[in-house]
PDB file of N, CA and C in Angstrom:
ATOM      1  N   UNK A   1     -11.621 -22.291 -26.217  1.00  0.00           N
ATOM      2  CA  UNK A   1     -10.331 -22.527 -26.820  1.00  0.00           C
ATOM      3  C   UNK A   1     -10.220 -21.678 -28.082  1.00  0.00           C
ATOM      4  N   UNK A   2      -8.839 -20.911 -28.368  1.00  0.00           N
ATOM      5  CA  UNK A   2      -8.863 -20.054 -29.449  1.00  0.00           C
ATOM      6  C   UNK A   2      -8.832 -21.243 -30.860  1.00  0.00           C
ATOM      7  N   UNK A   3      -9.035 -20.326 -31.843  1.00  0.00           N
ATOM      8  CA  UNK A   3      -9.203 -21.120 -32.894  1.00  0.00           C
ATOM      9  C   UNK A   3      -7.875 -21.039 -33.347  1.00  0.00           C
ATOM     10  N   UNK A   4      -7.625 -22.306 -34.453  1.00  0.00           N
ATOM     11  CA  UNK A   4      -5.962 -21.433 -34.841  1.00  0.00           C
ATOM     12  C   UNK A   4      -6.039 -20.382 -36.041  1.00  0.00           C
ATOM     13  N   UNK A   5      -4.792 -19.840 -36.011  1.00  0.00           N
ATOM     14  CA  UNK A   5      -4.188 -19.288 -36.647  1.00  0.00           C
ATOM     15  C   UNK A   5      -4.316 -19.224 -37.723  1.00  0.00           C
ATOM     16  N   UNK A   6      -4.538 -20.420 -38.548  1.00  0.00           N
ATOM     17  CA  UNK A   6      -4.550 -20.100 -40.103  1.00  0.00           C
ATOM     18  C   UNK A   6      -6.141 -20.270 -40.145  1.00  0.00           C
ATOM     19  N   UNK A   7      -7.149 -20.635 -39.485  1.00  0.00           N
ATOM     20  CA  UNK A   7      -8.364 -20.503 -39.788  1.00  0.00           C
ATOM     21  C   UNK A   7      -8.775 -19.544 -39.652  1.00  0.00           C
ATOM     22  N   UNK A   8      -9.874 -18.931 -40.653  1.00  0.00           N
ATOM     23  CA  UNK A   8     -10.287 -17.722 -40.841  1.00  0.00           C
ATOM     24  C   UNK A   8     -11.213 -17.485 -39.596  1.00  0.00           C
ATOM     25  N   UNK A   9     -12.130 -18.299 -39.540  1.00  0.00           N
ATOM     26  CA  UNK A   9     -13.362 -18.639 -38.180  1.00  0.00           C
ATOM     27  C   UNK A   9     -12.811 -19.571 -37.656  1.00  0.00           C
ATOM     28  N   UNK A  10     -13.467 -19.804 -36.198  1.00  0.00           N
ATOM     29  CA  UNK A  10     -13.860 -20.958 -35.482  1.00  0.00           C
ATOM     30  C   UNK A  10     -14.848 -22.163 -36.125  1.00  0.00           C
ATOM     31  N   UNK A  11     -15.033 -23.530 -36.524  1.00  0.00           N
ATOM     32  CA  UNK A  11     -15.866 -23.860 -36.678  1.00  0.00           C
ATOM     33  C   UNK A  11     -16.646 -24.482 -35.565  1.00  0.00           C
ATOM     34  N   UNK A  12     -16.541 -24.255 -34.072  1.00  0.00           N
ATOM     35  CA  UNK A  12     -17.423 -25.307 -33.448  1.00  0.00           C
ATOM     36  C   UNK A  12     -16.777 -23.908 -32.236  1.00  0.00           C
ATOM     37  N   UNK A  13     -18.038 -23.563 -31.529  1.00  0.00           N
ATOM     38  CA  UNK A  13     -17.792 -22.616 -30.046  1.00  0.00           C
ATOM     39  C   UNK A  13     -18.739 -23.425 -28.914  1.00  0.00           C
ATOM     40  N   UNK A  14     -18.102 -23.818 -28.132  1.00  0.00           N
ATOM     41  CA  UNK A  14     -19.205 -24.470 -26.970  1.00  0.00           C
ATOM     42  C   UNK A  14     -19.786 -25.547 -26.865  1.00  0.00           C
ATOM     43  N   UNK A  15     -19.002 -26.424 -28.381  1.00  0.00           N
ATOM     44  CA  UNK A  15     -19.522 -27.428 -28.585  1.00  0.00           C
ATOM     45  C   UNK A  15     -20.307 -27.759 -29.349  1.00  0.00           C
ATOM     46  N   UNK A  16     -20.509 -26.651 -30.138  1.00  0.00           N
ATOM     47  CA  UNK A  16     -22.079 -25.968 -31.246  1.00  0.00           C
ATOM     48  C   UNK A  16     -21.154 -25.733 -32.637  1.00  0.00           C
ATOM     49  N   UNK A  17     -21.497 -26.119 -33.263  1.00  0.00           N
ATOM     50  CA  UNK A  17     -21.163 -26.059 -35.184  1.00  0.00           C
ATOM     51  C   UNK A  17     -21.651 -24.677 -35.428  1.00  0.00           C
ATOM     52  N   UNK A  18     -20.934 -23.949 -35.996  1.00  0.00           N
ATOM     53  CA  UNK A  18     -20.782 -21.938 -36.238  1.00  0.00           C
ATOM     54  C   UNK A  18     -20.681 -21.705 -37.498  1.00  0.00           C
ATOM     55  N   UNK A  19     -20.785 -20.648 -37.943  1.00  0.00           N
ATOM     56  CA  UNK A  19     -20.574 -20.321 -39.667  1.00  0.00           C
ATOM     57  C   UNK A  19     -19.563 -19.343 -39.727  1.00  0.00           C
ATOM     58  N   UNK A  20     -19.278 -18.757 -40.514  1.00  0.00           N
ATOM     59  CA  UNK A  20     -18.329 -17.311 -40.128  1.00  0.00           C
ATOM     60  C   UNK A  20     -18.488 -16.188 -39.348  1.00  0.00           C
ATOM     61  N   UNK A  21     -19.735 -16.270 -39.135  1.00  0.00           N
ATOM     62  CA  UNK A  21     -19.968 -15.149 -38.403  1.00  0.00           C
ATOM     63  C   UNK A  21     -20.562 -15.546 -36.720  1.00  0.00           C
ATOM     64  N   UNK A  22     -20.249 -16.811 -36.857  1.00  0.00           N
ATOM     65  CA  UNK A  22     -20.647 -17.258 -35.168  1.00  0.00           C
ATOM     66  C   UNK A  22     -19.641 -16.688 -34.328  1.00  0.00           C
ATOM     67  N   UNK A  23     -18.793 -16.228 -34.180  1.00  0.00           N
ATOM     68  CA  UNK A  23     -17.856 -15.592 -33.239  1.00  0.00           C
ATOM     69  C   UNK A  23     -17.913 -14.248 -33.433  1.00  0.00           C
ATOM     70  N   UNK A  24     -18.898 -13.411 -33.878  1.00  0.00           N
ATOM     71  CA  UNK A  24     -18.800 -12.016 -33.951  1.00  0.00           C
ATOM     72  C   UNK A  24     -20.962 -11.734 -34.320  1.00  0.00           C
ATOM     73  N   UNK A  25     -21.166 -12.515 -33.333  1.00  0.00           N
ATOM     74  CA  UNK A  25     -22.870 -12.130 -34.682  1.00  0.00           C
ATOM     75  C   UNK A  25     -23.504 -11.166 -33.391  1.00  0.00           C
ATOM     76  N   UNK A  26     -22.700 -10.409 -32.636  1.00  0.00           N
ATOM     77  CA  UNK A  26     -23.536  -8.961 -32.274  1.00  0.00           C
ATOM     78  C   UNK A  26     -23.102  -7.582 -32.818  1.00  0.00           C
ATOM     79  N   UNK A  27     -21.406  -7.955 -33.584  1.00  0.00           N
ATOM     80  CA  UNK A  27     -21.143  -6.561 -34.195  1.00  0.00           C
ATOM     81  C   UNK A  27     -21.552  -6.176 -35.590  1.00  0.00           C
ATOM     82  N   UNK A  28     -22.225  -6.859 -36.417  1.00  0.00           N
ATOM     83  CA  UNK A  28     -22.776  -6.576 -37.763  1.00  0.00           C
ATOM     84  C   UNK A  28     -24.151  -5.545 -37.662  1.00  0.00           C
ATOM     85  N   UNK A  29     -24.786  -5.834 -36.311  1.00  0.00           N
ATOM     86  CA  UNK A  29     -25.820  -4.947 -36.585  1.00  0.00           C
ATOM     87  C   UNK A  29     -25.536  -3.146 -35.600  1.00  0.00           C
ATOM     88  N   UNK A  30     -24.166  -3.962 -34.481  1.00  0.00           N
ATOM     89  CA  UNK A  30     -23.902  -2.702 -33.968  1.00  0.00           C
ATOM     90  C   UNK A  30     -23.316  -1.278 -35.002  1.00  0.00           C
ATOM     91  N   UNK A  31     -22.506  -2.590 -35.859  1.00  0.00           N
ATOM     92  CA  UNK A  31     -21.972  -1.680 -36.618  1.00  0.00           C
ATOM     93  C   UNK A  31     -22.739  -0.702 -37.642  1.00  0.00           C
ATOM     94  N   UNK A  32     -23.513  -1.494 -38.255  1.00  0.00           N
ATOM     95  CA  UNK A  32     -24.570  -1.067 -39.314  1.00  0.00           C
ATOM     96  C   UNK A  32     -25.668   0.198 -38.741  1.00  0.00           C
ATOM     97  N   UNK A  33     -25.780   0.043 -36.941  1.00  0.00           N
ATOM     98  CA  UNK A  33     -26.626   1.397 -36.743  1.00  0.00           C
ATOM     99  C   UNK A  33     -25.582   2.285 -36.063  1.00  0.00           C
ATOM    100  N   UNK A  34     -24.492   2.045 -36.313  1.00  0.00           N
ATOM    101  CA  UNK A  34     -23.257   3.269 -36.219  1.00  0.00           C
ATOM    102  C   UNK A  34     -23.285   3.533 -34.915  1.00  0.00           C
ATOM    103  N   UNK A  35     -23.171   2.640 -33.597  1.00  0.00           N
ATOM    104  CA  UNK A  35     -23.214   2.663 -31.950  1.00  0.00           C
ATOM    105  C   UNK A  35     -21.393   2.444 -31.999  1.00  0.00           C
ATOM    106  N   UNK A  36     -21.508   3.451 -30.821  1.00  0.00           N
ATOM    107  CA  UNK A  36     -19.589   3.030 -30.391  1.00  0.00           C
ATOM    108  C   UNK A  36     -19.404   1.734 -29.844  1.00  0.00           C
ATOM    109  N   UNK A  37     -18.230   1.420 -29.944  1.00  0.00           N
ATOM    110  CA  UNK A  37     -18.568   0.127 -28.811  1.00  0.00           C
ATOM    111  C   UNK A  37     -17.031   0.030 -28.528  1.00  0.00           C
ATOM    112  N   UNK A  38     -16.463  -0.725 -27.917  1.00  0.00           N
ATOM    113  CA  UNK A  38     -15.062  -0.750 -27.334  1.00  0.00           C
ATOM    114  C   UNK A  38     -15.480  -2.318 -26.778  1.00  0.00           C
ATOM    115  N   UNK A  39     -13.657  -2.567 -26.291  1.00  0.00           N
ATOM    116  CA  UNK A  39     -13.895  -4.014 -25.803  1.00  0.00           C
ATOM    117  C   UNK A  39     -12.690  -3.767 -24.651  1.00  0.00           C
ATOM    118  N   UNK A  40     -13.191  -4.638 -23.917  1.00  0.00           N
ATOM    119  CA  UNK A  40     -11.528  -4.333 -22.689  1.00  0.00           C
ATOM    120  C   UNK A  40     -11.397  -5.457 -21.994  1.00  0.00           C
ATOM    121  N   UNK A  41      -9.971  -5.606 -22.007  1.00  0.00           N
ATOM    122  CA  UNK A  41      -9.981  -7.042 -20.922  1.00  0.00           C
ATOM    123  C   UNK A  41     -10.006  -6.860 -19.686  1.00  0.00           C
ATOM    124  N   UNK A  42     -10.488  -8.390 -19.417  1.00  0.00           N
ATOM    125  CA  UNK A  42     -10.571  -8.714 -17.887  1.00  0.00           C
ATOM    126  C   UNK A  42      -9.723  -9.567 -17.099  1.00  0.00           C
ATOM    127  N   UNK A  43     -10.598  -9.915 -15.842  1.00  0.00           N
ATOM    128  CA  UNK A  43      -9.208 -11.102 -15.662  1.00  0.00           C
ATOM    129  C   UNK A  43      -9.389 -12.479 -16.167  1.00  0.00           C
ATOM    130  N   UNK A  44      -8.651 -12.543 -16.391  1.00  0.00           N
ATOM    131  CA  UNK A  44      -8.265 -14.479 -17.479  1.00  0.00           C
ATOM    132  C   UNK A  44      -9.193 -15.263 -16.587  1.00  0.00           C
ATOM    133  N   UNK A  45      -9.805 -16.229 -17.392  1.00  0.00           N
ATOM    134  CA  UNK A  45     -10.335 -17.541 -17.057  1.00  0.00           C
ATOM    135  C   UNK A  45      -9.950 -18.420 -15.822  1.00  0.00           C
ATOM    136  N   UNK A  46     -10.077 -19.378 -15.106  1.00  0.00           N
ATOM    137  CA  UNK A  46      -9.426 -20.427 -14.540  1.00  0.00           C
ATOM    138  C   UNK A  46      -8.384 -20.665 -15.186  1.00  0.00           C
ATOM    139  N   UNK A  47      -8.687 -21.562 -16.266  1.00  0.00           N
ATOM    140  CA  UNK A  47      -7.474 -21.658 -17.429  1.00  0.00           C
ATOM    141  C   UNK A  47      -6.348 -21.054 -17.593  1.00  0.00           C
ATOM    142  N   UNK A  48      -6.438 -19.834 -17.717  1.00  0.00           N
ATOM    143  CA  UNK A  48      -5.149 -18.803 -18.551  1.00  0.00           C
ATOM    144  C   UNK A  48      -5.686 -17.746 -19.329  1.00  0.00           C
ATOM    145  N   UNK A  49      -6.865 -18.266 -20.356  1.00  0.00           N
ATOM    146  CA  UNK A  49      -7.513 -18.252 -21.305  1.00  0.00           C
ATOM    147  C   UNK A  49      -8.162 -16.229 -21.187  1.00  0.00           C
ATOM    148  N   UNK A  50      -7.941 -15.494 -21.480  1.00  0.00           N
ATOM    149  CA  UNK A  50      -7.886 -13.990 -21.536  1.00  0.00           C
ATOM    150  C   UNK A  50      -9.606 -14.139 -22.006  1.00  0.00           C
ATOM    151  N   UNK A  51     -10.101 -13.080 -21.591  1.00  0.00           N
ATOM    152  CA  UNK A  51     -11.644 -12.359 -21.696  1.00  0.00           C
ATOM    153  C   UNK A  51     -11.899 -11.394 -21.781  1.00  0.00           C
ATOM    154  N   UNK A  52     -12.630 -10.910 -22.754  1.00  0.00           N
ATOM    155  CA  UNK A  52     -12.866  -9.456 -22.785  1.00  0.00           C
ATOM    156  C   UNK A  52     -14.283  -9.087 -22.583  1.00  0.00           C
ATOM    157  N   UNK A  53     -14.117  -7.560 -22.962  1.00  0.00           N
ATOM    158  CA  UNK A  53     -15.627  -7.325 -22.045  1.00  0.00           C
ATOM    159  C   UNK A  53     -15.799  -6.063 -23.107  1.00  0.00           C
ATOM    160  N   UNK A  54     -16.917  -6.493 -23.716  1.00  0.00           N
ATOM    161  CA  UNK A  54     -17.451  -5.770 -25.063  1.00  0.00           C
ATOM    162  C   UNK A  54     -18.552  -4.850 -24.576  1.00  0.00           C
ATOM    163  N   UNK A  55     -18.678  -3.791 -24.560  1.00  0.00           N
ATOM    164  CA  UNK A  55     -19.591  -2.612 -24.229  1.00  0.00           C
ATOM    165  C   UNK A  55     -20.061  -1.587 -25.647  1.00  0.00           C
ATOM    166  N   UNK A  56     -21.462  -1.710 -25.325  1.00  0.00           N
ATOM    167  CA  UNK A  56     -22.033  -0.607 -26.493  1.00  0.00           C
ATOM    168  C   UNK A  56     -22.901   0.365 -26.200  1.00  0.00           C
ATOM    169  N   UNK A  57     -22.867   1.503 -26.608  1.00  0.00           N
ATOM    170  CA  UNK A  57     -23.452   2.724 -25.879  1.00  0.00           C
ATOM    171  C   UNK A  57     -24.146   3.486 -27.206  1.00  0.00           C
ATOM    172  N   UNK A  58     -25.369   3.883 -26.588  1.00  0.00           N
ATOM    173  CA  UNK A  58     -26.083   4.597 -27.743  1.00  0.00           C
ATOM    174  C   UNK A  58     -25.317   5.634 -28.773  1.00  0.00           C
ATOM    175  N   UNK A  59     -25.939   5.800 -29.986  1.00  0.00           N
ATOM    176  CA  UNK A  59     -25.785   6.694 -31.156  1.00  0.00           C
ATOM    177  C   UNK A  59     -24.985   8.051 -30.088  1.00  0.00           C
ATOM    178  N   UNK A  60     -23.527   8.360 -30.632  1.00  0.00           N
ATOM    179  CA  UNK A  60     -22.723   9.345 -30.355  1.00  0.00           C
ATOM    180  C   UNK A  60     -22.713   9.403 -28.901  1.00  0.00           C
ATOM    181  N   UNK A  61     -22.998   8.469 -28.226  1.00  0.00           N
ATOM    182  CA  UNK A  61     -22.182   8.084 -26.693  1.00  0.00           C
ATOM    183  C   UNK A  61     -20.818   7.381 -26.352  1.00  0.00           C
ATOM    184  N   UNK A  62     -19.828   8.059 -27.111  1.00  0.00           N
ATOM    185  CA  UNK A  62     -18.794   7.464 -27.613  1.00  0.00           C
ATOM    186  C   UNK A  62     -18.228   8.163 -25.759  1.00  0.00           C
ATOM    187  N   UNK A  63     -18.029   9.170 -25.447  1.00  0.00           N
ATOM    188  CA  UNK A  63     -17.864  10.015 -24.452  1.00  0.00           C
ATOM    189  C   UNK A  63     -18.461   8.969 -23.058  1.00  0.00           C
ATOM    190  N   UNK A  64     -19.065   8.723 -23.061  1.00  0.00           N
ATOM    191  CA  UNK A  64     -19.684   7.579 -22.000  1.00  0.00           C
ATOM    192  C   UNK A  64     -19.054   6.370 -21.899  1.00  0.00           C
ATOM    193  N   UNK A  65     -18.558   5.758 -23.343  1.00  0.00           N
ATOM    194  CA  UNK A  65     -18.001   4.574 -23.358  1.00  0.00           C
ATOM    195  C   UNK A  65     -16.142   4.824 -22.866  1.00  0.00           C
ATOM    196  N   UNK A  66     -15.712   6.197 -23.166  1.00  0.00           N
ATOM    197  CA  UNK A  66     -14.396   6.397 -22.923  1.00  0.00           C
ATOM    198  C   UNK A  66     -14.311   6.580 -21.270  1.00  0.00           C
ATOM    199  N   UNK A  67     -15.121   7.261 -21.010  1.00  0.00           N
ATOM    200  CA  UNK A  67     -15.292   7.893 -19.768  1.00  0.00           C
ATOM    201  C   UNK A  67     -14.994   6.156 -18.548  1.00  0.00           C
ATOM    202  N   UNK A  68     -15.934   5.606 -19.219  1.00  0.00           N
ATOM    203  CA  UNK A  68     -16.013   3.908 -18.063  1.00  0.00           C
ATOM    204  C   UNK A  68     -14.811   3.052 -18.731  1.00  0.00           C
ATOM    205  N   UNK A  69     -14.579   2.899 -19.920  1.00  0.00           N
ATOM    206  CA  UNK A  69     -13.543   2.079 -19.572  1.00  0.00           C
ATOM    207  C   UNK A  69     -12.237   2.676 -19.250  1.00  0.00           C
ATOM    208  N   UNK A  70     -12.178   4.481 -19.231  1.00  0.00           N
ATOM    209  CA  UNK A  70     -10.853   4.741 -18.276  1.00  0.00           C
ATOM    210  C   UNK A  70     -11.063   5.212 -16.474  1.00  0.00           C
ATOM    211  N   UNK A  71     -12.354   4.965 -16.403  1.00  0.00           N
ATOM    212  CA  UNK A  71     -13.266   4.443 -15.131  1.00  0.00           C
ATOM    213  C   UNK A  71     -11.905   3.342 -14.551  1.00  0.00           C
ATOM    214  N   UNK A  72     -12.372   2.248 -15.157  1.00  0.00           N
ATOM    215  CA  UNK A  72     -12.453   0.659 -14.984  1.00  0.00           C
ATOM    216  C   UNK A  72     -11.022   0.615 -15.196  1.00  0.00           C
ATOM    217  N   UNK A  73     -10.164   1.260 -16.859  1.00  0.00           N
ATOM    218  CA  UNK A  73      -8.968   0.965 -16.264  1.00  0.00           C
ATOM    219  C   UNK A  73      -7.977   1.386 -15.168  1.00  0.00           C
ATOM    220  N   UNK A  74      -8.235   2.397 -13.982  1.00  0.00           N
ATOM    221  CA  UNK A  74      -7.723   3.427 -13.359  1.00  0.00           C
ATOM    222  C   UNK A  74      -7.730   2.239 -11.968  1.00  0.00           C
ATOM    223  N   UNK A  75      -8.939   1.631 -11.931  1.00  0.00           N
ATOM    224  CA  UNK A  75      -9.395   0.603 -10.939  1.00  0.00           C
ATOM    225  C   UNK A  75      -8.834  -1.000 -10.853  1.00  0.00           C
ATOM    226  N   UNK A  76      -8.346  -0.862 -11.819  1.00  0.00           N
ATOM    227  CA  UNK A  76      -7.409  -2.436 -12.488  1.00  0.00           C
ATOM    228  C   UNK A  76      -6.617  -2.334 -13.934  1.00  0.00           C
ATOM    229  N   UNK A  77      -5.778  -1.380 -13.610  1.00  0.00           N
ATOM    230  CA  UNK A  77      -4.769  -1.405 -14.827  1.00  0.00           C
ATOM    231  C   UNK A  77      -4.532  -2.599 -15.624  1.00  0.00           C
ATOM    232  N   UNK A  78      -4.552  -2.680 -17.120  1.00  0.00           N
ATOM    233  CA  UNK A  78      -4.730  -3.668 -17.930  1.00  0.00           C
ATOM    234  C   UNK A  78      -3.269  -3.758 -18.825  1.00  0.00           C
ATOM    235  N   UNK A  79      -2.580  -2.283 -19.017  1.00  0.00           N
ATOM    236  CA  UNK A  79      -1.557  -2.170 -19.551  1.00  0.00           C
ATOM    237  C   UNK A  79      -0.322  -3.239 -19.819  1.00  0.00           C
ATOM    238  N   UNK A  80      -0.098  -4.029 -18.616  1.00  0.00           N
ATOM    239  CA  UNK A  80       1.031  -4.934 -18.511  1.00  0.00           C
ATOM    240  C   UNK A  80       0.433  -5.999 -18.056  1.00  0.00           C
ATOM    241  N   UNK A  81      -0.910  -6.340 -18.399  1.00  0.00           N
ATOM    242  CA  UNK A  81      -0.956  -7.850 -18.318  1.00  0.00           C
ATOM    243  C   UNK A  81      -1.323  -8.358 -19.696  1.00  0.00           C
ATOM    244  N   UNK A  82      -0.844  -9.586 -19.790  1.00  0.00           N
ATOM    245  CA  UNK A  82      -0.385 -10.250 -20.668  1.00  0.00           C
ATOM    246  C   UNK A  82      -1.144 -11.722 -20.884  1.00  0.00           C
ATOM    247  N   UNK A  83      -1.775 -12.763 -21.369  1.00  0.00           N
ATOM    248  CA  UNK A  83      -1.801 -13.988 -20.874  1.00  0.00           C
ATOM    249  C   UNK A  83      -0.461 -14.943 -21.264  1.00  0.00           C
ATOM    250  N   UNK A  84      -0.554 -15.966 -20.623  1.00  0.00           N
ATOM    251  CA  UNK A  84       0.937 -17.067 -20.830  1.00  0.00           C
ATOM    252  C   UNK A  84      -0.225 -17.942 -22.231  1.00  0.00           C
ATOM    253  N   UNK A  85       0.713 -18.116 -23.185  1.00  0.00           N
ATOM    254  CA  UNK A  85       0.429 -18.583 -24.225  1.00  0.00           C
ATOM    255  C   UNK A  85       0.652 -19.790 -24.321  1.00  0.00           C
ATOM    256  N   UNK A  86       0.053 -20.927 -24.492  1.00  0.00           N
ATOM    257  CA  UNK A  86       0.551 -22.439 -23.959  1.00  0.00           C
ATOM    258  C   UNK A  86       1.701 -22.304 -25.544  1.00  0.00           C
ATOM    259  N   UNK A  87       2.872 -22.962 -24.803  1.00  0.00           N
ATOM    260  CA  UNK A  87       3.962 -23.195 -25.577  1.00  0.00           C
ATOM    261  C   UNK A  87       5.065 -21.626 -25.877  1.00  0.00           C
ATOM    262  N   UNK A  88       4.579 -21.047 -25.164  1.00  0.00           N
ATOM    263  CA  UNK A  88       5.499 -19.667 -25.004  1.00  0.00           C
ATOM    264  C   UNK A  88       6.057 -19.633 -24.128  1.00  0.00           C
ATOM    265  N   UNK A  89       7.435 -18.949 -24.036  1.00  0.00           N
ATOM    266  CA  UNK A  89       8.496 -18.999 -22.750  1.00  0.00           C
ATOM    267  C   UNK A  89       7.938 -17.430 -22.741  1.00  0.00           C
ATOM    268  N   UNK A  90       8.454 -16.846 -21.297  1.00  0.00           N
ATOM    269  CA  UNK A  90       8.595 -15.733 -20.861  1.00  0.00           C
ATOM    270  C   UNK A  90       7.706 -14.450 -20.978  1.00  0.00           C
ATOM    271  N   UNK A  91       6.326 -15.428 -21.133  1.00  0.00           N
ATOM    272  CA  UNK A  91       4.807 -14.247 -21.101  1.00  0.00           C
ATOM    273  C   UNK A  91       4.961 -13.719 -19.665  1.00  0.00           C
ATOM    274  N   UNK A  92       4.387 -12.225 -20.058  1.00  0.00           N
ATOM    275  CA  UNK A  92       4.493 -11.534 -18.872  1.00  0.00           C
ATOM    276  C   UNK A  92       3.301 -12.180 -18.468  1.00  0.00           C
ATOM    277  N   UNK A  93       3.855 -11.808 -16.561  1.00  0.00           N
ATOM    278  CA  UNK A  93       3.035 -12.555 -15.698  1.00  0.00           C
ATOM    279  C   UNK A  93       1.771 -10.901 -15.881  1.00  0.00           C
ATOM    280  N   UNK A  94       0.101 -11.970 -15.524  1.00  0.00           N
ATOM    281  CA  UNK A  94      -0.756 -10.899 -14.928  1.00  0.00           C
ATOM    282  C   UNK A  94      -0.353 -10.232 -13.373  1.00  0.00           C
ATOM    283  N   UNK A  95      -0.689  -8.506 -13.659  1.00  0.00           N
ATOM    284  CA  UNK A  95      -0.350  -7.917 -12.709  1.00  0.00           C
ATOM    285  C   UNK A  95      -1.596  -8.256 -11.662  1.00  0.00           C
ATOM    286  N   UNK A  96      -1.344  -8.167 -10.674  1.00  0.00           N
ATOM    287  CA  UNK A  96      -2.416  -9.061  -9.495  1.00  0.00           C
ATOM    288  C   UNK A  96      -2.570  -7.684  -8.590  1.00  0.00           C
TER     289      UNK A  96
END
């Protein structure tokens, strides 16, 4: 479940009590040894609930990481899907 809006963090993921950095504690060290990384969505949950798919590729394999996720998007265009937002009218539907 997303966290809201005015909270800075999540405090609880999975059922587990988090700190600020429990919803992000693999990009502090990706970042710090300077690896590309990209994120791309997938298809939504059971739920509704949108997922992404975080990829990291060695020091200046930035070219590898572009290369697969316009791989992957060519194979399942991501452009016009959307998730339905509980309490939103007129979210675009996912393209199927």
């Amino acid at each position: 479940m997303p966290w809201a809006a005015d909270a800075v963090y999540p405090e609880v993921i999975d059922g587990q009590p988090v700190g600020p950095r429990g919803h992000a504690v693999y990009s502090g060290w990706v970042n710090a040894a300077a690896l590309p990384g990209l994120s791309l969505p997938v298809d939504p949950a059971p739920d509704g609930m949108p997922i992404g798919l975080h990829l990291v590729a060695g020091f200046g394999r930035d070219d590898l990481l572009l290369d697969l996720a316009e791989a992957l998007e060519s194979r399942r265009p991501f452009a016009d899907r959307w998730p339905a937002l509980p309490g939103t009218a007129g979210a675009r539907e996912a393209v199927r």
